[in-house]
PDB file of N, CA and C in Angstrom:
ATOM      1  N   UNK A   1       0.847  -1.182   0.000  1.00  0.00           N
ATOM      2  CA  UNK A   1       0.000   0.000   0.000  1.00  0.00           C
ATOM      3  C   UNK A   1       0.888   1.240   0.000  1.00  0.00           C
ATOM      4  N   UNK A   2       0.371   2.147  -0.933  1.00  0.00           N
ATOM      5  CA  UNK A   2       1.502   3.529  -1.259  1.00  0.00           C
ATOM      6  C   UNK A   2       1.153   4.607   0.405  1.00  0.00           C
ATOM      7  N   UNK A   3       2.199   5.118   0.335  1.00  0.00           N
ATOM      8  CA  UNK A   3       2.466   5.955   1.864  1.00  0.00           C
ATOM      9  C   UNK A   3       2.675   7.350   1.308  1.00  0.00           C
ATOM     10  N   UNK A   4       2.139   8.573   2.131  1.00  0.00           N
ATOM     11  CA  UNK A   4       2.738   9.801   1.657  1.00  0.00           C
ATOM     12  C   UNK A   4       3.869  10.302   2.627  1.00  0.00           C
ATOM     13  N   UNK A   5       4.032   9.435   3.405  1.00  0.00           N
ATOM     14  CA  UNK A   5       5.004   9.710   4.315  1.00  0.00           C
ATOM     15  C   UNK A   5       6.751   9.258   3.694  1.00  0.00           C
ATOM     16  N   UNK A   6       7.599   9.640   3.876  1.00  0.00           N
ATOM     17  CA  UNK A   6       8.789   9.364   3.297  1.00  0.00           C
ATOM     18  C   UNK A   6       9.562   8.893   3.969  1.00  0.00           C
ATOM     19  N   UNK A   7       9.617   7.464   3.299  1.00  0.00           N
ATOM     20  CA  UNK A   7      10.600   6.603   3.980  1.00  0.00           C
ATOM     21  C   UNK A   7      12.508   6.836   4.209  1.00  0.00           C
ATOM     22  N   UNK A   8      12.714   6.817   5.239  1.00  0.00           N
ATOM     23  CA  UNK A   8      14.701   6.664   5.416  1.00  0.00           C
ATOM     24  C   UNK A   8      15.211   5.565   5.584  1.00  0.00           C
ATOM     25  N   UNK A   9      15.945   5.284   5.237  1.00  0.00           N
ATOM     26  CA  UNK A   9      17.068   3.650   5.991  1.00  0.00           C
ATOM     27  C   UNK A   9      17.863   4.700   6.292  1.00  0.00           C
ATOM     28  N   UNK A  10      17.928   4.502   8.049  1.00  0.00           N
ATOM     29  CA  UNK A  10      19.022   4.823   8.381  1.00  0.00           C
ATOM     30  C   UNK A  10      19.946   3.489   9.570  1.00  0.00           C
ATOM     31  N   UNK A  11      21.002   3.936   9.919  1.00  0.00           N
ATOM     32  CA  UNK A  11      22.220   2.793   9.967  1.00  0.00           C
ATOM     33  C   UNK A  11      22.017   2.737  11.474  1.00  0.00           C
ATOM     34  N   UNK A  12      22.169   1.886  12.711  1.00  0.00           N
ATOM     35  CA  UNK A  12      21.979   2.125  14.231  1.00  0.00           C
ATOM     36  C   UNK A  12      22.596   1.061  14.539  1.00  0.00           C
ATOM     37  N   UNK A  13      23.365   1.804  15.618  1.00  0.00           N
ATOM     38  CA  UNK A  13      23.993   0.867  16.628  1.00  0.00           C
ATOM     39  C   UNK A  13      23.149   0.157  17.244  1.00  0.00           C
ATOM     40  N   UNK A  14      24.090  -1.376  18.131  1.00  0.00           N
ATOM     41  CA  UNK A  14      23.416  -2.191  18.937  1.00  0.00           C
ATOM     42  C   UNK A  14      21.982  -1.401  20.258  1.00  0.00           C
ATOM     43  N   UNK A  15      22.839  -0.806  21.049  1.00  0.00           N
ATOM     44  CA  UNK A  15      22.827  -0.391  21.937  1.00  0.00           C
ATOM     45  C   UNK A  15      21.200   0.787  21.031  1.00  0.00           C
ATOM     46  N   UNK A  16      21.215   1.624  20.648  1.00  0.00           N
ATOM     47  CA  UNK A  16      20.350   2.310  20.214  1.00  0.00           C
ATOM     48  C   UNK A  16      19.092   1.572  19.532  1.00  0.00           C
ATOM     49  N   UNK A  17      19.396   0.403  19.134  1.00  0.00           N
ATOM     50  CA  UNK A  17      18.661  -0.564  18.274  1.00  0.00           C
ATOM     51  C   UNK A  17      17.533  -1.282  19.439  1.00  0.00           C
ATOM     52  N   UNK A  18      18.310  -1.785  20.762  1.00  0.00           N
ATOM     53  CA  UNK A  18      17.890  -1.958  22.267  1.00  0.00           C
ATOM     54  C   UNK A  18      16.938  -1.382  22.651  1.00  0.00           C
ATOM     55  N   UNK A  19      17.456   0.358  22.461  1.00  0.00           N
ATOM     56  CA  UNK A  19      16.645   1.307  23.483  1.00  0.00           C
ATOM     57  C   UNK A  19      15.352   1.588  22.575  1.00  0.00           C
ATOM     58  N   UNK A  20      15.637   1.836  21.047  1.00  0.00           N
ATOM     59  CA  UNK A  20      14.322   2.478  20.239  1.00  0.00           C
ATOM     60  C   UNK A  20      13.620   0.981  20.523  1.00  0.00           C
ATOM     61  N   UNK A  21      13.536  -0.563  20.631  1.00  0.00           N
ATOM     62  CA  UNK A  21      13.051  -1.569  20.905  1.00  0.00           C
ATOM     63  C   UNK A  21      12.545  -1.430  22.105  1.00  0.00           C
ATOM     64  N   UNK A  22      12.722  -1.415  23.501  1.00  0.00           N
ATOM     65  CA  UNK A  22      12.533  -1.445  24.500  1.00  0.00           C
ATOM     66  C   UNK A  22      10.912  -0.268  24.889  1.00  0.00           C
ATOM     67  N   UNK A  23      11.705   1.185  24.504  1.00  0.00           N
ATOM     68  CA  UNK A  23      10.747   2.724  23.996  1.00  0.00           C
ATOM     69  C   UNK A  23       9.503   2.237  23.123  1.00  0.00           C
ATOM     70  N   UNK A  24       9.919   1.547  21.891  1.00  0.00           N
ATOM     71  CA  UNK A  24       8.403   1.295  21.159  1.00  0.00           C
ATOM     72  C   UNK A  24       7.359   0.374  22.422  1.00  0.00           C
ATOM     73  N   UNK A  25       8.164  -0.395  22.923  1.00  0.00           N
ATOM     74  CA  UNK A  25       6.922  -1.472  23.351  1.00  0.00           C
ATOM     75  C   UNK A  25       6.915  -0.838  24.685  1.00  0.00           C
ATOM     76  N   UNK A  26       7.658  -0.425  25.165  1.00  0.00           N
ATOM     77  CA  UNK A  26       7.007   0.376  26.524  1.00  0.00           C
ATOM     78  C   UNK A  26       5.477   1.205  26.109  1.00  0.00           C
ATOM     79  N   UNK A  27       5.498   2.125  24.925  1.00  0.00           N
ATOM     80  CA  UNK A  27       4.464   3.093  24.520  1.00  0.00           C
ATOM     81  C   UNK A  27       3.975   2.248  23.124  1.00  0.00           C
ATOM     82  N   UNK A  28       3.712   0.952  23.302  1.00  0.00           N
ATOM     83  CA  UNK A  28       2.866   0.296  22.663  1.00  0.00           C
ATOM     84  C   UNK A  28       2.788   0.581  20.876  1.00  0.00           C
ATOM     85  N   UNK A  29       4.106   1.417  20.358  1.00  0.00           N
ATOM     86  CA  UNK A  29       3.794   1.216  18.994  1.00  0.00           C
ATOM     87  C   UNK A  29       4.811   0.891  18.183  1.00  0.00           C
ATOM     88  N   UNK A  30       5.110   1.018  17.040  1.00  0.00           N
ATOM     89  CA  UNK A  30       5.642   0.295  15.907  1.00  0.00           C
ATOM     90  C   UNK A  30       6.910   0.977  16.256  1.00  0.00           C
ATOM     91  N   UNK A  31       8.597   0.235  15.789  1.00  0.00           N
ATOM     92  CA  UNK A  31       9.498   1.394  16.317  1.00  0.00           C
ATOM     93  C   UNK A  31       9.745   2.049  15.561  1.00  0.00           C
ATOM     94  N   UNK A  32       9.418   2.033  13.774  1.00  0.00           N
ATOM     95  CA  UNK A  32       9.387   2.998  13.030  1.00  0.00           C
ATOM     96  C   UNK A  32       8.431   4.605  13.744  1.00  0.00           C
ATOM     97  N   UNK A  33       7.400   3.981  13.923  1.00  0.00           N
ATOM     98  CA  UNK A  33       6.640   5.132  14.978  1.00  0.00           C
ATOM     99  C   UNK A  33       7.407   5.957  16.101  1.00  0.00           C
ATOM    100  N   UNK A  34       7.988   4.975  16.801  1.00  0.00           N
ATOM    101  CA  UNK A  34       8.554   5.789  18.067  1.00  0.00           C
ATOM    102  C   UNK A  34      10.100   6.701  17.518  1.00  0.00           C
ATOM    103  N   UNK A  35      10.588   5.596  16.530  1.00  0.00           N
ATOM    104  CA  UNK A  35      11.609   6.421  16.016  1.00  0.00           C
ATOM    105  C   UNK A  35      11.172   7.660  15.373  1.00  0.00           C
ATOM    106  N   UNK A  36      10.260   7.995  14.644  1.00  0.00           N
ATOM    107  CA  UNK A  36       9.719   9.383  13.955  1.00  0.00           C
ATOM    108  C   UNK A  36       9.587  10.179  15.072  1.00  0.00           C
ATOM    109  N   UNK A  37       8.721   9.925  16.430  1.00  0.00           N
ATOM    110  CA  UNK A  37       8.150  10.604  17.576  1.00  0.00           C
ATOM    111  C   UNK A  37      10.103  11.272  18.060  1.00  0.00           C
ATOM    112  N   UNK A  38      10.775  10.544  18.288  1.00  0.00           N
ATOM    113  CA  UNK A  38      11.998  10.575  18.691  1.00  0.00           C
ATOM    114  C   UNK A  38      12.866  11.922  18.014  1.00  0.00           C
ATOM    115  N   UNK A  39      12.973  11.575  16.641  1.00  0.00           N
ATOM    116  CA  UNK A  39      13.861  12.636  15.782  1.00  0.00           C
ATOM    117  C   UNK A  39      12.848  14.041  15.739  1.00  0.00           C
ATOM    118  N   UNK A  40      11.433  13.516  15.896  1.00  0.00           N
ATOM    119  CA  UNK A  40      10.908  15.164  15.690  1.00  0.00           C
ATOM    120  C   UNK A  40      10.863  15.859  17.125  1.00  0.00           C
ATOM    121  N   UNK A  41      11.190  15.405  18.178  1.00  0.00           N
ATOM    122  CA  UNK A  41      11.628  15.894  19.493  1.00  0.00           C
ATOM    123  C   UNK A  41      13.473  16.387  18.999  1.00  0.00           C
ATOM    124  N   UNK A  42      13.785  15.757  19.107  1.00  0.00           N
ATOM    125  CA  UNK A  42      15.435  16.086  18.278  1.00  0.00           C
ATOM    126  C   UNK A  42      15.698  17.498  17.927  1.00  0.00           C
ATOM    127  N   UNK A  43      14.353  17.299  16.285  1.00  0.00           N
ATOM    128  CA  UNK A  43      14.621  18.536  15.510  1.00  0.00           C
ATOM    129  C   UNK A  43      14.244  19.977  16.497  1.00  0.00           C
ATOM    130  N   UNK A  44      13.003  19.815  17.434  1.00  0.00           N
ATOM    131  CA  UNK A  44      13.077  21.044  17.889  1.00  0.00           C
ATOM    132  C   UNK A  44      13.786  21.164  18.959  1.00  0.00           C
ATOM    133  N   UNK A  45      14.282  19.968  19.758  1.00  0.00           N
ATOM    134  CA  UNK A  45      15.629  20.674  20.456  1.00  0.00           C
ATOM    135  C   UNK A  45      17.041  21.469  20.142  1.00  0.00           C
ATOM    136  N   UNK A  46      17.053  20.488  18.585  1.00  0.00           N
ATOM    137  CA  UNK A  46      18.170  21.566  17.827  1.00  0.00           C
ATOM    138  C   UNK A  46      17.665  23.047  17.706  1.00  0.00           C
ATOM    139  N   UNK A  47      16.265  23.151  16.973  1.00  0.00           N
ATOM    140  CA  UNK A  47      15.444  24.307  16.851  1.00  0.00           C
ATOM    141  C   UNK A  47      16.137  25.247  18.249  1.00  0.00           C
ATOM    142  N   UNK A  48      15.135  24.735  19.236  1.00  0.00           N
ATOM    143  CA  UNK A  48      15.558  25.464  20.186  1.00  0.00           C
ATOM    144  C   UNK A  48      16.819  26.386  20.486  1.00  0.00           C
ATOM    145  N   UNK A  49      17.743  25.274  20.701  1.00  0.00           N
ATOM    146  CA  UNK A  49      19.097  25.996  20.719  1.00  0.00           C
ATOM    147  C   UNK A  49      19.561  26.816  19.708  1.00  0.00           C
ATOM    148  N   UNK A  50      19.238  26.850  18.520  1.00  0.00           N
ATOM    149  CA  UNK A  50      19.277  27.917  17.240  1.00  0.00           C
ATOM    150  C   UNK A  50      18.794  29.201  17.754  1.00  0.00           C
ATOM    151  N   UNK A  51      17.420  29.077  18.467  1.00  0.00           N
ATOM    152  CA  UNK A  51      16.146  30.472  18.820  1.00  0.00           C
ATOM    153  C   UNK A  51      17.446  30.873  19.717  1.00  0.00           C
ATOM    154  N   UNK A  52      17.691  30.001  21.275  1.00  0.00           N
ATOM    155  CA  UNK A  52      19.177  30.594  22.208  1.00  0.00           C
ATOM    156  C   UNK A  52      20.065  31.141  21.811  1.00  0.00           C
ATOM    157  N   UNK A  53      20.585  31.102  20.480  1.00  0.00           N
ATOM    158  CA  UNK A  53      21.876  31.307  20.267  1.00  0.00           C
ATOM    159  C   UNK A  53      21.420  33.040  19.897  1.00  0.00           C
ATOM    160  N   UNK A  54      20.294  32.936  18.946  1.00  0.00           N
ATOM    161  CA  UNK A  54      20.053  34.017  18.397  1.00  0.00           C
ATOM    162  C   UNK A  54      19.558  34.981  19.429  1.00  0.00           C
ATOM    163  N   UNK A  55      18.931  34.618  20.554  1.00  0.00           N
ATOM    164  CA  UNK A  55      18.783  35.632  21.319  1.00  0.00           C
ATOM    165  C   UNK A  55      19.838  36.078  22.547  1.00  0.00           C
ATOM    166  N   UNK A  56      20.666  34.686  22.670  1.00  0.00           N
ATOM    167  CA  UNK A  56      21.594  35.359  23.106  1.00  0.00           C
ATOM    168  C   UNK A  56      22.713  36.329  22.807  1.00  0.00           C
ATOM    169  N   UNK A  57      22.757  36.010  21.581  1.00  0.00           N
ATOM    170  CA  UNK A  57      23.282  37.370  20.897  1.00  0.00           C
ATOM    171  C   UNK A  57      23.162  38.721  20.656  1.00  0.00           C
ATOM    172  N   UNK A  58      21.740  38.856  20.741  1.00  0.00           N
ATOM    173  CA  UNK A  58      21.066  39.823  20.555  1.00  0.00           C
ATOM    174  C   UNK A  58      20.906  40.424  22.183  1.00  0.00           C
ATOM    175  N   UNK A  59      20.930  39.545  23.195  1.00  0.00           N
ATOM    176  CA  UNK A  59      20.752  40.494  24.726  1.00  0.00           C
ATOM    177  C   UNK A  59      22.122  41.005  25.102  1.00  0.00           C
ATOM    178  N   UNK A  60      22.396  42.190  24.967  1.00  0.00           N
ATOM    179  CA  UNK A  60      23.481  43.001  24.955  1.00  0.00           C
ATOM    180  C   UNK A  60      23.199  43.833  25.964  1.00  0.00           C
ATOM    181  N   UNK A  61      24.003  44.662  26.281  1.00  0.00           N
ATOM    182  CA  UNK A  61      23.739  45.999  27.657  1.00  0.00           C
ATOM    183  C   UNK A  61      23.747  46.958  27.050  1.00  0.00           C
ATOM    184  N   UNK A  62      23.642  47.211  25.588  1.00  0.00           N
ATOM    185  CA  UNK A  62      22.943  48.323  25.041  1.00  0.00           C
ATOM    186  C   UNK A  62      21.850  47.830  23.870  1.00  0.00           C
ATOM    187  N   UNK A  63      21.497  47.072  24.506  1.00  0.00           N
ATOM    188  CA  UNK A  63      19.988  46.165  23.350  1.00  0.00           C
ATOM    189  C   UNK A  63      18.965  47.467  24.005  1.00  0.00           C
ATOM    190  N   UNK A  64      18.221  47.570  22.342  1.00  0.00           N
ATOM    191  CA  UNK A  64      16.815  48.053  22.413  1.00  0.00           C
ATOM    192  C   UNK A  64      16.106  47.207  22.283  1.00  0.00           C
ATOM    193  N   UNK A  65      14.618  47.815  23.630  1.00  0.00           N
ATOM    194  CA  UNK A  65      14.271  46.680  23.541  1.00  0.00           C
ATOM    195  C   UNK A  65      12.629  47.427  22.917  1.00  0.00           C
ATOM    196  N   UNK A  66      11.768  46.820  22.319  1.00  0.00           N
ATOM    197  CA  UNK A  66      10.503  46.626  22.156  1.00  0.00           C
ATOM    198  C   UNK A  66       9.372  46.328  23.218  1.00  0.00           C
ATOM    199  N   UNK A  67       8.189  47.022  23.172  1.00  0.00           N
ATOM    200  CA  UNK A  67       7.191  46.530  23.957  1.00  0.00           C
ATOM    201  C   UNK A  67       6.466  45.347  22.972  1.00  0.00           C
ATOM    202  N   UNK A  68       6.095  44.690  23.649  1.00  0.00           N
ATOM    203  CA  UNK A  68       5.352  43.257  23.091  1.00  0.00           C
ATOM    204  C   UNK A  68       3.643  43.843  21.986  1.00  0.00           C
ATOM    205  N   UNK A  69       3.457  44.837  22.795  1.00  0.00           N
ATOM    206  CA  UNK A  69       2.072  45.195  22.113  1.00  0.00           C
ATOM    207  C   UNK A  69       2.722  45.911  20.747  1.00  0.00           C
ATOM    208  N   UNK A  70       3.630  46.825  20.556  1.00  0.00           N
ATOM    209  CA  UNK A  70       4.469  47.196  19.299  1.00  0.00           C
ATOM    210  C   UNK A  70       4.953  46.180  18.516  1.00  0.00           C
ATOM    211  N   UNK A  71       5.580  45.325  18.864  1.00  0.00           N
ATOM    212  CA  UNK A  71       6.164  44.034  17.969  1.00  0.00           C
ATOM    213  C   UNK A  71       5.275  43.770  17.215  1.00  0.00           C
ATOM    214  N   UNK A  72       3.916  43.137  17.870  1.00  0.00           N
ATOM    215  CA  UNK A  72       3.244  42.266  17.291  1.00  0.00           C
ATOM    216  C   UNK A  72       1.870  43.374  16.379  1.00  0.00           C
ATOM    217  N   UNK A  73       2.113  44.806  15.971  1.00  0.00           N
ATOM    218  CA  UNK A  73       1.444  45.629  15.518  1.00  0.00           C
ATOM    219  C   UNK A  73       1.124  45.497  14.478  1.00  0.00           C
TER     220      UNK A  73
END
């Protein structure tokens, strides 16, 4: 049956092979499933730290700052 979802082969150690095994059947689903649930937690932790970097850059001791009701005008 055709999928619109897009398949990866990707390569995994023993030890990781264990844990995504162990994780699927703890939360009862397929480990292709838990592996997707897994990397899209991933991507926005990378996310995250991208948003940190950028605002830590930007908080300076001569940053202007914006009121929230102006920003979003």
């Amino acid at each position: 049956m055709p999928t619109i979802k897009r398949r990866v082969n990707i390569s995994i150690s023993k030890p990781i092979e264990e844990a995504l095994g162990k994780l699927a059947k703890r939360d009862q689903v397929p480990e292709a499933t838990k592996a997707a649930e897994l990397l899209k937690v991933a991507i926005e932790l990378e996310e995250d730290q991208v948003w940190d970097a950028v605002a830590s850059s930007r908080d300076t001791k001569n940053a202007k700052f914006t009121a929230h009701k102006k920003a979003w005008e």
